[in-house]
Protein backbone atom coordinates (compact mmCIF):
# COMPACT_ATOMS: atom_id res chain seq x y z
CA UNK A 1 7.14 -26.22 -12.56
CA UNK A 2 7.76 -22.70 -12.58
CA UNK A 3 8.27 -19.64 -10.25
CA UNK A 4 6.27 -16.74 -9.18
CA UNK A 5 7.45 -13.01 -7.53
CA UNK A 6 5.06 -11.26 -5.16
CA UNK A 7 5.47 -8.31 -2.72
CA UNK A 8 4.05 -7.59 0.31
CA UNK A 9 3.98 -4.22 2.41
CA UNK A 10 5.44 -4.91 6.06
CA UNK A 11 1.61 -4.84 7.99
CA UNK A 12 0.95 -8.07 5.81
CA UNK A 13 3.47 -10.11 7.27
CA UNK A 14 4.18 -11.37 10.16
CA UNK A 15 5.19 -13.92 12.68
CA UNK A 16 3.51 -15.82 15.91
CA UNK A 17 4.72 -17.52 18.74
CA UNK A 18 2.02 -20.35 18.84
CA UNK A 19 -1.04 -21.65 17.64
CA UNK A 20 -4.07 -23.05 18.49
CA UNK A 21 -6.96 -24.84 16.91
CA UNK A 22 -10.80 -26.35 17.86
CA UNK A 23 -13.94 -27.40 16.17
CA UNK A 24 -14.87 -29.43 13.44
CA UNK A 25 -16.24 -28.21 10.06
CA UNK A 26 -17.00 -24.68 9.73
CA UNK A 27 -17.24 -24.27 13.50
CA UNK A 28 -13.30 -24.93 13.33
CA UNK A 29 -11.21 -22.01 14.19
CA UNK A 30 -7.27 -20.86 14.33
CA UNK A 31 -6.02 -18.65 16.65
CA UNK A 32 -2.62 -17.14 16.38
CA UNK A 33 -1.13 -16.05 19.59
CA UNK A 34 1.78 -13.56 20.15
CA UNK A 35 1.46 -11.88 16.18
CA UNK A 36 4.36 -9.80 15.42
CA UNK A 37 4.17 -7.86 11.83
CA UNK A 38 7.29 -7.31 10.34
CA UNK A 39 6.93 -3.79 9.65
CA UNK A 40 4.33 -0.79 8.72
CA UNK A 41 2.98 0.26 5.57
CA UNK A 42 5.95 1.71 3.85
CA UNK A 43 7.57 -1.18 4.50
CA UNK A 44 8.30 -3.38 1.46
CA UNK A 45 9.16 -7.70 1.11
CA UNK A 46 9.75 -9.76 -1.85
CA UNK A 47 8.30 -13.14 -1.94
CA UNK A 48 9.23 -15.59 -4.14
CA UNK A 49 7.50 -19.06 -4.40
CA UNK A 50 9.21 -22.27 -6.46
CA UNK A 51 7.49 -25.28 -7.21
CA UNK A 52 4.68 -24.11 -8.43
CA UNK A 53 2.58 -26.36 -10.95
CA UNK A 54 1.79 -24.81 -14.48
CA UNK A 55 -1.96 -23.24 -14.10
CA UNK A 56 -1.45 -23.35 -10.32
CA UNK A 57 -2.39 -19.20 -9.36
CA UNK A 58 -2.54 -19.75 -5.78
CA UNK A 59 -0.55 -20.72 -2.31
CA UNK A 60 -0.77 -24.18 -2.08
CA UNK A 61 0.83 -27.38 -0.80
CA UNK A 62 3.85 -28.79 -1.83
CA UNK A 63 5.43 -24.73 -3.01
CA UNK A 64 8.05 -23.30 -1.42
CA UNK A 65 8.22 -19.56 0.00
CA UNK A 66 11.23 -17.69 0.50
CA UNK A 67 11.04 -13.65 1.87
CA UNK A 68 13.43 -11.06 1.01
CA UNK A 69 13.82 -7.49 2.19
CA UNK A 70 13.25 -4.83 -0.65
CA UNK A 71 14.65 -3.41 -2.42
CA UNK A 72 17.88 -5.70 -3.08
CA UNK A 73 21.33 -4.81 -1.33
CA UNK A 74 24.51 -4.71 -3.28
CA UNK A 75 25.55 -7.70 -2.46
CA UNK A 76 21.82 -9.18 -2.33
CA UNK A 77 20.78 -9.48 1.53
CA UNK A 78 19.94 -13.37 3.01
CA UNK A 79 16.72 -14.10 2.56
CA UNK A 80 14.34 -13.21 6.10
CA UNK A 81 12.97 -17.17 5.88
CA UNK A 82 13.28 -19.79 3.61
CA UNK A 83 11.44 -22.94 1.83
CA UNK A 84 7.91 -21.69 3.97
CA UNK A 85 5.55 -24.65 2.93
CA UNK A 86 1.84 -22.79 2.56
CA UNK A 87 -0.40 -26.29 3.52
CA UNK A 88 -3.67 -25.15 2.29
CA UNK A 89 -5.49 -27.51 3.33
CA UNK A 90 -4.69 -27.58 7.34
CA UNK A 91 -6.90 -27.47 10.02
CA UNK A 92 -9.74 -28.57 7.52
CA UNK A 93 -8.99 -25.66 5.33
CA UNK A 94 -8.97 -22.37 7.45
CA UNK A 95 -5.00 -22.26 6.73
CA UNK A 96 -5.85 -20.54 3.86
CA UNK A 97 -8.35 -17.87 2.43
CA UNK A 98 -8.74 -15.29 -0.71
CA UNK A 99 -7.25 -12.93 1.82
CA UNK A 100 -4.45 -14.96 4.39
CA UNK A 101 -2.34 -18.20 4.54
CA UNK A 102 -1.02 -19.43 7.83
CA UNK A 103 2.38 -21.27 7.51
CA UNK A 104 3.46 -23.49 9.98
CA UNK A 105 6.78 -24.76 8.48
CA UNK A 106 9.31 -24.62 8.90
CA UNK A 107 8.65 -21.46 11.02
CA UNK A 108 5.36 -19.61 11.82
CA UNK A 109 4.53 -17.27 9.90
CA UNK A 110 1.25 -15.37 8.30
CA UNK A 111 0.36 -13.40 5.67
CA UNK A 112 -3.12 -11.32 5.63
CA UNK A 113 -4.12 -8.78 2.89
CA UNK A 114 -6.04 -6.77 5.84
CA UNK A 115 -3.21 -6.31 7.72
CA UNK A 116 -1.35 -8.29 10.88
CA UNK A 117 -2.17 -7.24 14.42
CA UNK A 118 0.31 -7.48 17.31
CA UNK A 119 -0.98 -9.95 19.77
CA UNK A 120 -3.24 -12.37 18.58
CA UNK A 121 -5.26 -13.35 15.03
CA UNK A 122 -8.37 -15.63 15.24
CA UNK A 123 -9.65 -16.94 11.71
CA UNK A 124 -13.38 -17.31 13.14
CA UNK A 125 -15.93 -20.30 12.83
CA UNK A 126 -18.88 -19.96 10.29
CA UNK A 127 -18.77 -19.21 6.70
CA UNK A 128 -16.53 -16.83 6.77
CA UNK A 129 -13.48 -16.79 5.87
CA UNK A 130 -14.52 -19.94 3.20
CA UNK A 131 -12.69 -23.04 4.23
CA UNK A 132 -12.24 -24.34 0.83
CA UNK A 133 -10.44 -21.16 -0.31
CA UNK A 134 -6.77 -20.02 -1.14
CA UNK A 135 -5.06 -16.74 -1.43
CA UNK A 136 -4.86 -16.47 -5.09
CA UNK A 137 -1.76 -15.59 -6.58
CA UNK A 138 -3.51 -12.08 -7.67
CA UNK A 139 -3.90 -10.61 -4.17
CA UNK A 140 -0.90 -9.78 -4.36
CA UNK A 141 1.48 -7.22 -6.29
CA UNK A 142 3.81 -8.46 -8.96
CA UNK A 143 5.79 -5.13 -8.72
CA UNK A 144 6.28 -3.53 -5.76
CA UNK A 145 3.36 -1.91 -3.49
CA UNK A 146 2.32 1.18 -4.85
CA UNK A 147 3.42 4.76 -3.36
CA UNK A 148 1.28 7.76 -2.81
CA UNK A 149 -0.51 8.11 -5.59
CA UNK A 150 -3.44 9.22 -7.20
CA UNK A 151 -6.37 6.52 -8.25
CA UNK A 152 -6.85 6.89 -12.29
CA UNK A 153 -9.90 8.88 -12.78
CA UNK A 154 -9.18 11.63 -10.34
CA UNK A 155 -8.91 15.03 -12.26
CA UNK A 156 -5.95 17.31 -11.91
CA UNK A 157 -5.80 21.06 -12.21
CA UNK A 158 -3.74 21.60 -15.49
CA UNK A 159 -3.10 23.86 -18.37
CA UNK A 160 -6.33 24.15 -20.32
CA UNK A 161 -8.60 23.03 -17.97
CA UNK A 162 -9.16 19.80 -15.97
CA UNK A 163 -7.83 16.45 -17.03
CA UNK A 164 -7.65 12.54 -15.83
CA UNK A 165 -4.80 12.19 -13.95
CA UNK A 166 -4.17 9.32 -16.08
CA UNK A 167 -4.15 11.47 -19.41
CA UNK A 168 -0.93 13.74 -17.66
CA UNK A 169 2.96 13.04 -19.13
CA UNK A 170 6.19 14.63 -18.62
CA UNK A 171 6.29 18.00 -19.93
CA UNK A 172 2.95 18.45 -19.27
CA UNK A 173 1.99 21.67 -16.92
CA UNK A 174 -0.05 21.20 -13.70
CA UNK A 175 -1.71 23.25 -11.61
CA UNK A 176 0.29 23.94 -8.16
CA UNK A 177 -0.66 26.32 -5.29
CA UNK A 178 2.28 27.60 -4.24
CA UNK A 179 4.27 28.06 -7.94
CA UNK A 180 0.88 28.36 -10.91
CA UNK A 181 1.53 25.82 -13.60
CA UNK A 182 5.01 23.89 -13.29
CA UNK A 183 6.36 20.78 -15.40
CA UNK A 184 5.69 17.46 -14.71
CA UNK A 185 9.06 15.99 -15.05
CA UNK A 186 7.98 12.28 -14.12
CA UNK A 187 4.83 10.48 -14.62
CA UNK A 188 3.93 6.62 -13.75
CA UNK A 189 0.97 4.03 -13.72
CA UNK A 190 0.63 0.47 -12.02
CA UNK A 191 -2.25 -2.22 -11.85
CA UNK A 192 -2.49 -3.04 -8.35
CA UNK A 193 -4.88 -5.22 -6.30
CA UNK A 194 -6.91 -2.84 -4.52
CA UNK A 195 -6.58 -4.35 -0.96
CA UNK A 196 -5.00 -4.42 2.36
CA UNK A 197 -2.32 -1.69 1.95
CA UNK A 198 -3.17 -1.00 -1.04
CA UNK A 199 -6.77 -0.47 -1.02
CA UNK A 200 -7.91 2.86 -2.08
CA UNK A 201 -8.93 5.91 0.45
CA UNK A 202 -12.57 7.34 -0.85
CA UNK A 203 -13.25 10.93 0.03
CA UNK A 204 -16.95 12.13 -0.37
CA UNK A 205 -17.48 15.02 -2.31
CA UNK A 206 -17.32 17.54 -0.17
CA UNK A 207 -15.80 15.83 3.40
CA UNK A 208 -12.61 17.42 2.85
CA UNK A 209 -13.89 20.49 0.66
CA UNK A 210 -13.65 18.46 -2.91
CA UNK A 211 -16.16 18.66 -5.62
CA UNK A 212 -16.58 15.18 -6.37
CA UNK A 213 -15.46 11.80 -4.40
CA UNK A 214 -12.07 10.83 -5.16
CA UNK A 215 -9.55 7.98 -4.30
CA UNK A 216 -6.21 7.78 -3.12
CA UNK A 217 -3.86 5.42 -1.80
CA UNK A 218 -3.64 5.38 1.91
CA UNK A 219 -0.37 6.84 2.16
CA UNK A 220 -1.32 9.82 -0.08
CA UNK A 221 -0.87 13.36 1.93
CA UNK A 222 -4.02 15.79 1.63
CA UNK A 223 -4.01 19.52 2.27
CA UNK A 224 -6.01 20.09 5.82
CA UNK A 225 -6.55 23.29 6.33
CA UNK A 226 -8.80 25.80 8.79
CA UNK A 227 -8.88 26.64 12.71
CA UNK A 228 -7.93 23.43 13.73
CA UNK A 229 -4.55 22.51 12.40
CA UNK A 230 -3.83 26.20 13.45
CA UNK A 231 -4.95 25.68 17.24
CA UNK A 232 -3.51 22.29 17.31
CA UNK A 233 -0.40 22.34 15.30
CA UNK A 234 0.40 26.27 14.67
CA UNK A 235 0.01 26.21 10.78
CA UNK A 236 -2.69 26.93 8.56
CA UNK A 237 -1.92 24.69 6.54
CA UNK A 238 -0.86 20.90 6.79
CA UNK A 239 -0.50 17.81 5.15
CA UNK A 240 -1.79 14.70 6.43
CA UNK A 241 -2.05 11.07 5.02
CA UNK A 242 -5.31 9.49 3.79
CA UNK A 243 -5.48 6.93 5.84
CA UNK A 244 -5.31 8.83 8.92
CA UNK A 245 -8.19 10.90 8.00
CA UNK A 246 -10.57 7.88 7.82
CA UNK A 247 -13.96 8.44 9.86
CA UNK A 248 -15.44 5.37 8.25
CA UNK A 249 -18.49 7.79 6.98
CA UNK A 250 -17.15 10.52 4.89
CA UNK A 251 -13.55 9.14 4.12
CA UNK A 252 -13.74 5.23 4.22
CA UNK A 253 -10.73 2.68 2.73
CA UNK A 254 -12.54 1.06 0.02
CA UNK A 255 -11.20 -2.81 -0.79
CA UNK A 256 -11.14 -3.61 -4.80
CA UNK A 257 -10.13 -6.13 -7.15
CA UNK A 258 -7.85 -3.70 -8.93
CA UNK A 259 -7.05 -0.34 -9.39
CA UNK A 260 -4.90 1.59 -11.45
CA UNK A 261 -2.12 3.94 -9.26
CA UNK A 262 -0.91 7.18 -11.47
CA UNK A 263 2.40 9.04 -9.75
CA UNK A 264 3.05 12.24 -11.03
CA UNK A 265 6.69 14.07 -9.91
CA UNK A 266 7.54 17.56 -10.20
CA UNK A 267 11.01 19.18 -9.75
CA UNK A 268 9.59 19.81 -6.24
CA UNK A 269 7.40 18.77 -3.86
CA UNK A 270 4.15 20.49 -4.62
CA UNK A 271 0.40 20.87 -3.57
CA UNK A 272 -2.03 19.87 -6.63
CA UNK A 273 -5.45 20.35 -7.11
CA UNK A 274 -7.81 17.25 -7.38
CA UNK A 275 -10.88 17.03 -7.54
CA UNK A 276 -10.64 20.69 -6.09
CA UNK A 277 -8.61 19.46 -3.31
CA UNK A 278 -5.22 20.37 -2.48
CA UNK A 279 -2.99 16.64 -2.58
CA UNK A 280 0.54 15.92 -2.62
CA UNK A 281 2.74 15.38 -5.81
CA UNK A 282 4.77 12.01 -5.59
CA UNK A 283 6.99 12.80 -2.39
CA UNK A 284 10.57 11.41 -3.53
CA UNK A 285 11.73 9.84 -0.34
CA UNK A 286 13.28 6.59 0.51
CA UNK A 287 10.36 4.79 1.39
CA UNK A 288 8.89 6.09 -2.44
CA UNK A 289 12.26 5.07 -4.25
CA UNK A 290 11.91 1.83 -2.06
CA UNK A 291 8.96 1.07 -3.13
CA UNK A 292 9.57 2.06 -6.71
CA UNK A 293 10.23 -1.27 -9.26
CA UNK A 294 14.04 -0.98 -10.58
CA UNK A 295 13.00 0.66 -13.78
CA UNK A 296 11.41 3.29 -12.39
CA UNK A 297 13.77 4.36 -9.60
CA UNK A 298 16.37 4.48 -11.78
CA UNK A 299 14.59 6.53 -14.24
CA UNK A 300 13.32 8.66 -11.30
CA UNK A 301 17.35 8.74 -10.32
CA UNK A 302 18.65 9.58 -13.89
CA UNK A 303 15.75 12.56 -13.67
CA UNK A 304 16.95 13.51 -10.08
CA UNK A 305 20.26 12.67 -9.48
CA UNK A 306 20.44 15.09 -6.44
CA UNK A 307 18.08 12.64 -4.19
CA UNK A 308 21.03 10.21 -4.23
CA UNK A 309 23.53 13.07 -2.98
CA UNK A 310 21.53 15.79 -0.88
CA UNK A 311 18.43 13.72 0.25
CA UNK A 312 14.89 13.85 -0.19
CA UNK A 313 13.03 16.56 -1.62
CA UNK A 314 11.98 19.14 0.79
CA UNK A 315 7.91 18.85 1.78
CA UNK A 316 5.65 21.58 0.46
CA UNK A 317 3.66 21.70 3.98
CA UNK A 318 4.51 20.50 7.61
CA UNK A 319 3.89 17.11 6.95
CA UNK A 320 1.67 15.21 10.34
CA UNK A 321 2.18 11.94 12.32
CA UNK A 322 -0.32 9.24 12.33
CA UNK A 323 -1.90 10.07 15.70
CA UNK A 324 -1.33 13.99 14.64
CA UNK A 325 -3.22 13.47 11.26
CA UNK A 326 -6.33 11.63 13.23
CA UNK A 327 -7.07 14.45 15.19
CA UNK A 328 -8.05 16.61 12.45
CA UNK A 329 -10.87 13.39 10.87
CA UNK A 330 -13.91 15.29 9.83
């Protein structure tokens, strides 16, 4: 037997009050009434899961799941809920799919990739979601949930020309519009699954004013500028997360099987140019650090010991709300 760490964002977990079932087959369907998540996006849990059988890469009977707020307390918090038994193989298999497992003891709880609504869940008759499936092992992070970021691919404004985010390491010089070329003093990669809350943000060429489509993560913050931010918010200029910009034509949130993150820090918070675009550097917050695997924070700490003391960096642009942000969707 041997152990496994995962990590969740908050809007993937969550609790209900009661649950019901009916039909037979693949007419049988759950629903989950009174669904609580346990927090948003930027939110961050530690799973881990004991008992698990060697080869086993997926939730199944007979494991044990324990949650843990992230990142660890000095001393290490309690754990949120402990010894969670993930029964596959309930109500004729739709406990469990490549995307959610229902858990029923010793407390109800569920985890979906696509995000947990308040109210109520219903895993639907027909085909779909396959009853014989279970969420694999790989749907989820083994490092924390990724930060904003840029997808690898995406080219950056630098010295000499254009280059793949990817290809960019400390010391190298980047293209900023406030400053000309500055330093990068920080630069990171991860491997993530590419869905729920961390599924990519695709940008046409050309929705936003960018020469080619690009991806970000959904909590990246793009430069919006023109008549509307001014009549609405009274600045030219503003910076608004991915996500929130989503019209489901131009800018859609595009599910993979993996994509590569790249985080690139600057000695302040800065506007870059992708793909002709104006986008965020990594914002050093607390939900960033948070989300950041030991290593890195305290590398990222060591570089910028003044986030401990004085606080996050300040933002380059008026940064918007969620309901803010949507009102400027192409």
């Amino acid at each position: 037997m041997t152990s496994k760490t995962l990590y969740l964002t908050g809007n993937q977990i969550g609790t209900y009050d009661s649950l019901s079932s009916g039909g037979n087959g693949d007419d049988m369907a759950v629903t989950l009434n009174g669904t609580r998540p346990l927090g948003g996006a930027e939110d961050v849990y530690r799973l881990e899961i004991i008992q698990v059988g060697e080869g086993v890469d997926d939730f199944s009977n007979g494991q044990f799941v324990s949650i843990y707020p992230y990142p660890e307390s000095d001393p290490p918090a309690e754990p949120i809920v402990t010894r969670l038994n993930p029964q596959h193989d309930m109500f004729q298999g739709r406990a469990s799919s490549e995307e959610h497992q229902i858990f029923t003891s010793p407390e109800n709880y569920v985890i979906d990739l696509n995000g947990v609504s308040s109210g109520s869940m219903q895993y639907r008759p027909g085909l779909e979601p396959p009853r014989a499936e279970q969420l694999p092992f790989s749907g989820l992070p083994s490092q924390p949930p990724s930060v904003p970021c840029f997808a690898a691919g995406t080219l950056i404004a630098a010295e000499g020309g254009l280059r793949p985010v990817e290809e960019i390491a400390a010391g190298d010089r980047v293209m900023t519009r406030d400053a000309g070329l500055q330093s990068v003093r920080w630069a990171g990669q991860a491997r993530l699954p590419g869905r729920g809350a961390l599924a990519p943000v695709e940008i046409a060429a050309g929705a936003l004013g960018n020469t080619r489509s690009l991806r970000v993560s959904q909590q990246h913050r793009l430069l919006v500028t023109g008549w509307r931010a001014e009549l609405l918010f009274g600045q030219p200029e503003v910076l608004v997360a991915a996500r929130h910009l989503v019209n489901d034509r131009t800018i859609r949130i595009c599910p993979c099987d993996e994509i590569t993150y790249v985080h690139l820090a600057l000695d302040s918070h800065a506007v870059l140019e992708a793909e002709g675009l104006g986008a965020e550097s990594l914002y050093l917050g607390p939900g960033a650090l948070a989300s950041m695997p030991h290593a890195a924070r305290a590398e990222l700490l060591a570089i910028f010991p003044g986030l401990e003391e004085e606080g996050p960096m300040p933002l380059a642009r008026p940064g918007l709300r969620g309901w803010e942000g949507a009102l400027l969707a192409p």
